[in-house]
N, C-alpha and C. Protein backbone atom coordinates (compact mmCIF):
# COMPACT_ATOMS: atom_id res chain seq x y z
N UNK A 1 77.70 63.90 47.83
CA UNK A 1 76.49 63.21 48.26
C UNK A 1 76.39 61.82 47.62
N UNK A 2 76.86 61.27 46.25
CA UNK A 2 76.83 60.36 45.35
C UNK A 2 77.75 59.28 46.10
N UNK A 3 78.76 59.66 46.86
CA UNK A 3 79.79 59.23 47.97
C UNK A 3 78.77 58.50 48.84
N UNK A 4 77.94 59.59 49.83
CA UNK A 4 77.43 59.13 50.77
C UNK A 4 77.02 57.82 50.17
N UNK A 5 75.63 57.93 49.33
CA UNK A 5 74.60 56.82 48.79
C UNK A 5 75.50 55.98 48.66
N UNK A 6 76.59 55.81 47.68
CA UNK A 6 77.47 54.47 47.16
C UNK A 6 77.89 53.77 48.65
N UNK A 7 78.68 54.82 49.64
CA UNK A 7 78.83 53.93 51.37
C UNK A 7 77.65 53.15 51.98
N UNK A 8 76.55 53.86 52.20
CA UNK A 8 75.13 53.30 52.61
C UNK A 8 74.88 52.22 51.60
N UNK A 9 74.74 52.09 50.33
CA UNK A 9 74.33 50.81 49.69
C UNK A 9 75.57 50.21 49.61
N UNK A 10 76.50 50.30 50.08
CA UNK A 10 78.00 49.33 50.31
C UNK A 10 77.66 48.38 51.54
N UNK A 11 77.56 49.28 52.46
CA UNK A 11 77.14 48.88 53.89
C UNK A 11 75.77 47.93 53.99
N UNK A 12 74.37 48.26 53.55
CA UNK A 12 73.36 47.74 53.42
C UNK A 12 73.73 46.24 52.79
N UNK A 13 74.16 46.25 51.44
CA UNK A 13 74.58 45.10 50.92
C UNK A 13 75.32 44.50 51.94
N UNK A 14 76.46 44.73 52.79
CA UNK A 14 77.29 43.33 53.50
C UNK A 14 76.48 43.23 54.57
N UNK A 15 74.97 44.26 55.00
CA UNK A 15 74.31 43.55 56.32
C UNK A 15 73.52 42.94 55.77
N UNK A 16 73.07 42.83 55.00
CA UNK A 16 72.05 41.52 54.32
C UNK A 16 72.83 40.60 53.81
N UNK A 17 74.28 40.50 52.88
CA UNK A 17 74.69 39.20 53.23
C UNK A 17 75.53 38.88 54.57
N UNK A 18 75.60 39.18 55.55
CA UNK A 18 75.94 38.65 56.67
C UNK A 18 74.47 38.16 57.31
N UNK A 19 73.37 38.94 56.95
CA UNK A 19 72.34 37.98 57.68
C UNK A 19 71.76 36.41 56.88
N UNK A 20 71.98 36.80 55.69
CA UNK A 20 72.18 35.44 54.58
C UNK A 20 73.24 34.39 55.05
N UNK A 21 74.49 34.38 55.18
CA UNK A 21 75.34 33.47 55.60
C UNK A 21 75.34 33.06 57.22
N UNK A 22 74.30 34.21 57.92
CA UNK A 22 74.28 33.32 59.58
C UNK A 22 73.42 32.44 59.90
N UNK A 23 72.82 31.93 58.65
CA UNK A 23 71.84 31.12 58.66
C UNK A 23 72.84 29.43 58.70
N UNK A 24 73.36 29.48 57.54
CA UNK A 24 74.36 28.35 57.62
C UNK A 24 75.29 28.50 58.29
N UNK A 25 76.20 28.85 58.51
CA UNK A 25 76.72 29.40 59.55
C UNK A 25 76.23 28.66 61.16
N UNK A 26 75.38 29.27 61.38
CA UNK A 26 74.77 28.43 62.58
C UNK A 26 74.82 27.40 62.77
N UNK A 27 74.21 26.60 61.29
CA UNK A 27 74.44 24.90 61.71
C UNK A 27 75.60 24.33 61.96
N UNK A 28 76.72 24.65 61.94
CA UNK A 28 78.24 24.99 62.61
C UNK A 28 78.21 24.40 64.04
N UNK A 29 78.04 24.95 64.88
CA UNK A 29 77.64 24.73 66.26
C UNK A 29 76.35 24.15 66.38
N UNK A 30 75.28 23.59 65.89
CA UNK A 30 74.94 23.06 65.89
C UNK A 30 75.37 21.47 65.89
N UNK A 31 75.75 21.39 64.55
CA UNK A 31 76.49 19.79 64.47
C UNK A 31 77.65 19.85 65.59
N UNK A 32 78.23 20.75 66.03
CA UNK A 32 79.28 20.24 66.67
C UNK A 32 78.71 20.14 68.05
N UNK A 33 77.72 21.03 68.70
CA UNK A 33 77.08 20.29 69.62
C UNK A 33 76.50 18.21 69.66
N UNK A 34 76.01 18.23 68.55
CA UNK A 34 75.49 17.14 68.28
C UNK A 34 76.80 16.15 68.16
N UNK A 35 78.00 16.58 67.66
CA UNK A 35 79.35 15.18 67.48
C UNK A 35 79.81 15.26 68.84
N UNK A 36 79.54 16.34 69.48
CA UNK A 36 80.84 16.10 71.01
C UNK A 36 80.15 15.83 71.82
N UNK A 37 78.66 15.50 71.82
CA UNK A 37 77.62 15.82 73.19
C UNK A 37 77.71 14.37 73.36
N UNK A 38 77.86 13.31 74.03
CA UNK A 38 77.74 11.84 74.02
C UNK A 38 76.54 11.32 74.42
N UNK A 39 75.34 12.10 75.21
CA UNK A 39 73.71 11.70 74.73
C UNK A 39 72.95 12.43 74.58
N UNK A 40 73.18 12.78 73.38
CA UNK A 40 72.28 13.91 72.66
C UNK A 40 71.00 13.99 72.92
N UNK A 41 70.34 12.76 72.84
CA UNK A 41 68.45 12.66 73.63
C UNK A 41 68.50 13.44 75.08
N UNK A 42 69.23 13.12 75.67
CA UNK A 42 69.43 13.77 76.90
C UNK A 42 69.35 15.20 77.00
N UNK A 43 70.58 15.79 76.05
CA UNK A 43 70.85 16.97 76.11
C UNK A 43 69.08 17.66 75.62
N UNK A 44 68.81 17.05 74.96
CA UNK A 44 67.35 18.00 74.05
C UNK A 44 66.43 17.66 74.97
N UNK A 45 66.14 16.82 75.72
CA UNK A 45 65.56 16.61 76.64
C UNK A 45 65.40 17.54 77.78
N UNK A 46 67.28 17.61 78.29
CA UNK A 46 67.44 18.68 79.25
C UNK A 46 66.85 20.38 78.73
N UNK A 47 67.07 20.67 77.34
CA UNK A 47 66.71 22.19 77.08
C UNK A 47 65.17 22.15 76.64
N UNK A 48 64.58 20.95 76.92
CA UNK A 48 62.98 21.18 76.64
C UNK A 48 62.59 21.62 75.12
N UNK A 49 63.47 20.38 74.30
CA UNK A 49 63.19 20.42 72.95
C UNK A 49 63.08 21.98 72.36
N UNK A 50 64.11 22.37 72.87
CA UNK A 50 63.85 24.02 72.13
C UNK A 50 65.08 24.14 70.85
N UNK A 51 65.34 23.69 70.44
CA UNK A 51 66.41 23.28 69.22
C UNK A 51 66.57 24.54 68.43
N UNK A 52 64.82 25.06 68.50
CA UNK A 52 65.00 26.15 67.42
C UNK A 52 65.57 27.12 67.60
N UNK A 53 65.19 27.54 69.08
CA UNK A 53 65.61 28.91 69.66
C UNK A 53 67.22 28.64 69.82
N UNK A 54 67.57 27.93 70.09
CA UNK A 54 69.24 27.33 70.32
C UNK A 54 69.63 28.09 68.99
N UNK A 55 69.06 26.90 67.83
CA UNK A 55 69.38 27.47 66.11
C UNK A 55 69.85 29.00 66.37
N UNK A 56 68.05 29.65 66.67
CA UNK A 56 68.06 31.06 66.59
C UNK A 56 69.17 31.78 67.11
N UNK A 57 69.83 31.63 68.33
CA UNK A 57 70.83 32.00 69.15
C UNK A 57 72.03 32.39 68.25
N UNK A 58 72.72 30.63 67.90
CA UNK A 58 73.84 30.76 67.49
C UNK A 58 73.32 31.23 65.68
N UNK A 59 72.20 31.92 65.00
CA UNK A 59 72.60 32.90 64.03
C UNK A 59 72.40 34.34 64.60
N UNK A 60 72.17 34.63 65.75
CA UNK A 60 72.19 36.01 65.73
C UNK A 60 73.62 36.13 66.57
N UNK A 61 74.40 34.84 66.96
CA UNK A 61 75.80 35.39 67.38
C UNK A 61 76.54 35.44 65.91
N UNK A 62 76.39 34.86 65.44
CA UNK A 62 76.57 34.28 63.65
C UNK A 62 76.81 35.93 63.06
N UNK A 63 75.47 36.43 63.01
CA UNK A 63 75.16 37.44 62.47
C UNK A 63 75.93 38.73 63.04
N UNK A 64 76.01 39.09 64.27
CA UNK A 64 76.79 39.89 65.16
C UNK A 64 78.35 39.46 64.89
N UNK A 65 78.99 38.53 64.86
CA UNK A 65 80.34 38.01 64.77
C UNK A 65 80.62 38.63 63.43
N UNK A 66 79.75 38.46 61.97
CA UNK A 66 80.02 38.48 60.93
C UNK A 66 80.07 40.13 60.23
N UNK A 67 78.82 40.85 61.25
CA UNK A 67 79.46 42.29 61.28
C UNK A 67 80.64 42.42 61.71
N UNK A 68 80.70 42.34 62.74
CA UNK A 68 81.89 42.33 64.03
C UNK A 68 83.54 42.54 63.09
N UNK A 69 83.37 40.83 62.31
CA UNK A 69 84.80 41.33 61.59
C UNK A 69 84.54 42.11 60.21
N UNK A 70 83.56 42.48 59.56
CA UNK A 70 83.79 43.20 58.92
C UNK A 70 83.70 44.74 58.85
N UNK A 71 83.24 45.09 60.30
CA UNK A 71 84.14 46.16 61.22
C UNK A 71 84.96 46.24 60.88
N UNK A 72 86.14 45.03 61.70
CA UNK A 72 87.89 45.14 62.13
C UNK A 72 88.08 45.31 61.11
N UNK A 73 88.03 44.51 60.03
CA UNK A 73 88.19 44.71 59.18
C UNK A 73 88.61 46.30 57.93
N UNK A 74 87.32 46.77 58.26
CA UNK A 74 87.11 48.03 57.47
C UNK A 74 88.20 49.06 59.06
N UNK A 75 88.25 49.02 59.60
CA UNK A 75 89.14 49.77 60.17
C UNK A 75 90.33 49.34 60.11
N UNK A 76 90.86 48.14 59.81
CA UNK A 76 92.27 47.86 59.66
C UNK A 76 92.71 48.59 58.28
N UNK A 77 91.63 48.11 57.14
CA UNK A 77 91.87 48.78 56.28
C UNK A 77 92.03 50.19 56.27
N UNK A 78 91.36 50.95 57.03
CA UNK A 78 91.70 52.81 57.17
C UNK A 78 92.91 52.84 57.50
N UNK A 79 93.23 52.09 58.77
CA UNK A 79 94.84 52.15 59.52
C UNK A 79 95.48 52.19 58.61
N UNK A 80 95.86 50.95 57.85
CA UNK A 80 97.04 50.91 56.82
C UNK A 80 97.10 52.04 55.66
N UNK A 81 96.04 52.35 55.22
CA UNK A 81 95.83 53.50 54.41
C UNK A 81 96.20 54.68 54.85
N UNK A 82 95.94 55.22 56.03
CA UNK A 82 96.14 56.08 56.31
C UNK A 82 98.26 56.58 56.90
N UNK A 83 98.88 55.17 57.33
CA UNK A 83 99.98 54.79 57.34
C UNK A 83 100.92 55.17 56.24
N UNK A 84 100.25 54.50 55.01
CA UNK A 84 101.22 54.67 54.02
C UNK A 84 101.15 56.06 52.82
């Protein structure tokens, strides 16, 4: 049972820092929207000054991506373990 608890507060800990790092993270695609877009007034113009929700977007892909590989991750690791 001491097993279980230590997995669950293993797990808990990397989903709170993956929701910690999709914060920065985000501004990622952010700026790079902003260096490649060539009239940026335009573009914010065109999405009706919604910048934030944009923000919001790319951290909850942020956040989903950052589980995501530490999924593959934790299963690559079983594979090889279980291999050798």
């Amino acid at each position: 049972m001491d097993k279980l608890k230590a997995l669950f507060a293993k797990q808990f800990m990397w989903l709170i820092m993956a929701f910690v790092l999709a914060f920065p993270l985000a501004l990622i695609p952010m700026v790079l929207i902003q260096n490649f877009i060539k009239d940026y007034s335009d573009f914010i113009n065109r999405i009706d000054n919604q910048v934030v929700i944009l923000y919001v977007v790319f951290v909850l892909i942020c956040f989903v991506g950052l589980i995501l590989i530490r999924f593959l991750s934790s299963l690559i690791k079983i594979l090889i373990g279980t291999k050798a």
